[in-house]
Structure formats: C-alpha cells, structure tokens
Protein backbone atom coordinates (compact mmCIF):
# COMPACT_ATOMS: atom_id res chain seq x y z
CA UNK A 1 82.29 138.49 52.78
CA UNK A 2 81.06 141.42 54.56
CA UNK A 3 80.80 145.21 55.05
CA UNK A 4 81.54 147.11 57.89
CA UNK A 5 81.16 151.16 58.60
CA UNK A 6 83.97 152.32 60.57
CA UNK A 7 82.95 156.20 61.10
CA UNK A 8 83.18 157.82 57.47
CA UNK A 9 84.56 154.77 56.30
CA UNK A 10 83.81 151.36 55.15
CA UNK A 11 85.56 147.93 55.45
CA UNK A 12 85.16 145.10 53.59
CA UNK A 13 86.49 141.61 53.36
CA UNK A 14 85.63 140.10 50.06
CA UNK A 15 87.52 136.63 48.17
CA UNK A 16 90.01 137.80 46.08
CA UNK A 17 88.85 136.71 43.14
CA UNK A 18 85.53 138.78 43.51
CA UNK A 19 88.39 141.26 44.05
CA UNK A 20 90.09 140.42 40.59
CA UNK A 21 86.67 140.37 39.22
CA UNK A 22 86.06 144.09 40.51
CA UNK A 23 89.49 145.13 39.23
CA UNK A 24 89.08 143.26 35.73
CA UNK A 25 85.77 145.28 35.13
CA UNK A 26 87.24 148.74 36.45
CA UNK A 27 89.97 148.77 34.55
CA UNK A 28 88.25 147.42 31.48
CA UNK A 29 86.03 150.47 31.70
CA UNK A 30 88.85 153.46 33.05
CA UNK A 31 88.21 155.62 29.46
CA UNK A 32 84.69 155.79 30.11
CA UNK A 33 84.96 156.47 34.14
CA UNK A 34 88.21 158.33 34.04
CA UNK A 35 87.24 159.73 37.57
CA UNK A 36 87.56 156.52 38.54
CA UNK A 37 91.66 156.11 38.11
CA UNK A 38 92.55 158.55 40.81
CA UNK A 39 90.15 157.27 43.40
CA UNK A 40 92.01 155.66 46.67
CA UNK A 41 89.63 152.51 46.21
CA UNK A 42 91.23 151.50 42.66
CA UNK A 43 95.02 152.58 43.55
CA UNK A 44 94.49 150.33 46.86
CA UNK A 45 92.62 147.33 45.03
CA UNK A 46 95.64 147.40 42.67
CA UNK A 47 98.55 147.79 45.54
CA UNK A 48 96.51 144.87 47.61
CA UNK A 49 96.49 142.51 44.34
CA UNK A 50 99.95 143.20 43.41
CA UNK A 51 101.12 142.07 46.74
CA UNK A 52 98.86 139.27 46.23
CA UNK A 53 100.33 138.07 42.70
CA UNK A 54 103.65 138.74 43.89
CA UNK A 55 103.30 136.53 47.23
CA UNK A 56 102.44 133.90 44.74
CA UNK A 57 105.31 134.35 42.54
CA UNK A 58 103.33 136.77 39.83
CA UNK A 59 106.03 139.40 38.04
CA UNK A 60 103.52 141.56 38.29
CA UNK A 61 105.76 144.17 35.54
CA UNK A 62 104.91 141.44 33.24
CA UNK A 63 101.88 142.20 31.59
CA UNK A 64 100.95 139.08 30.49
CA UNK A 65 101.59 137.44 33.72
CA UNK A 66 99.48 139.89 35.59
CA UNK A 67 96.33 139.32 32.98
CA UNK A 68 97.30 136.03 33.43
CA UNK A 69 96.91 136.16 37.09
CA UNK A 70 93.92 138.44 37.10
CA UNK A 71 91.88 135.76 34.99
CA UNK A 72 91.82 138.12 31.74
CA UNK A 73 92.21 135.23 29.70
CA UNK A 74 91.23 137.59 26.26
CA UNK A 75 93.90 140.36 26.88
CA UNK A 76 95.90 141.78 24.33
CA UNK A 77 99.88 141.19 24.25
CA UNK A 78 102.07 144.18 25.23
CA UNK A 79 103.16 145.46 21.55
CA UNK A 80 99.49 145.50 20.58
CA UNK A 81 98.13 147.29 23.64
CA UNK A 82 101.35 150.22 22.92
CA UNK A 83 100.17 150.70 19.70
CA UNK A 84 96.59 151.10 21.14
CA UNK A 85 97.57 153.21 23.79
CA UNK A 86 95.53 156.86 24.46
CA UNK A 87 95.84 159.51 27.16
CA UNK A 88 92.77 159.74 29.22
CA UNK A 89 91.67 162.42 30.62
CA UNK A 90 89.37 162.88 33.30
C-alpha cells in the first residue's frame, strides 16, 4: 500500500478491503459530510468497487448483495432503508 504525488495529484494503491472499509465509513457518515457525495474521490471509490463486486459476480443493483459484499454485515433491508430515506443537502 502506498502513496504517490503525481503533480497536483495523488495515487494510491491500497487492498480493497481497506478500500471497502473507507467506503463503508463514508457512506455511513454522507448526512453529516454532505460535501463529501460530490467529491471525484467517493464517485471513483464507488465506480472502482462496483467493477470489483461485479467481476466477482456481485449484482451490485441489489442492495443487499452489495452490503453484503462491502462487509456491512448490520445493514438495513431495502423497504426499511425507503421508508428512512431523506434528501441531503449539502
């Protein structure tokens, strides 16, 4: 696992599942951090972990597969988290 600056930017190559550990906690705390939903960081760690979970076989539309996949092993089923649901703004 590493860092690397390349210019303005930085690289990294972590284990995925310090990856799904990153995403697990960043998601868990978007209405908090709304700022946080539009950055390119969180919309790539998704798109990169998608891939991931669907190379494996993952429906990742599936919400409880996806949990499933990210190691959220306390998530709440689909109906439950509709009838939770809120619009955050940032």
């Amino acid at each position: 696992m590493s860092f690397e600056a390349r210019g303005e930017a930085v690289v990294g190559v972590h284990d995925v599942e310090d990856l799904k550990l990153i995403y697990r906690v960043l998601h868990a705390h978007l209405a908090e951090h709304p700022d946080l939903m539009d950055t390119h960081f969180l919309i790539e760690l998704q798109g990169f972990l998608h891939a991931r979970a669907r190379d494996e076989g993952v429906d990742t539309t599936h919400h409880g597969a996806w949990d499933a996949w990210l190691g959220n092993t306390d998530a709440a089923p689909c109906d439950e988290r509709v009838r939770q649901r809120r619009t955050i703004r940032p």
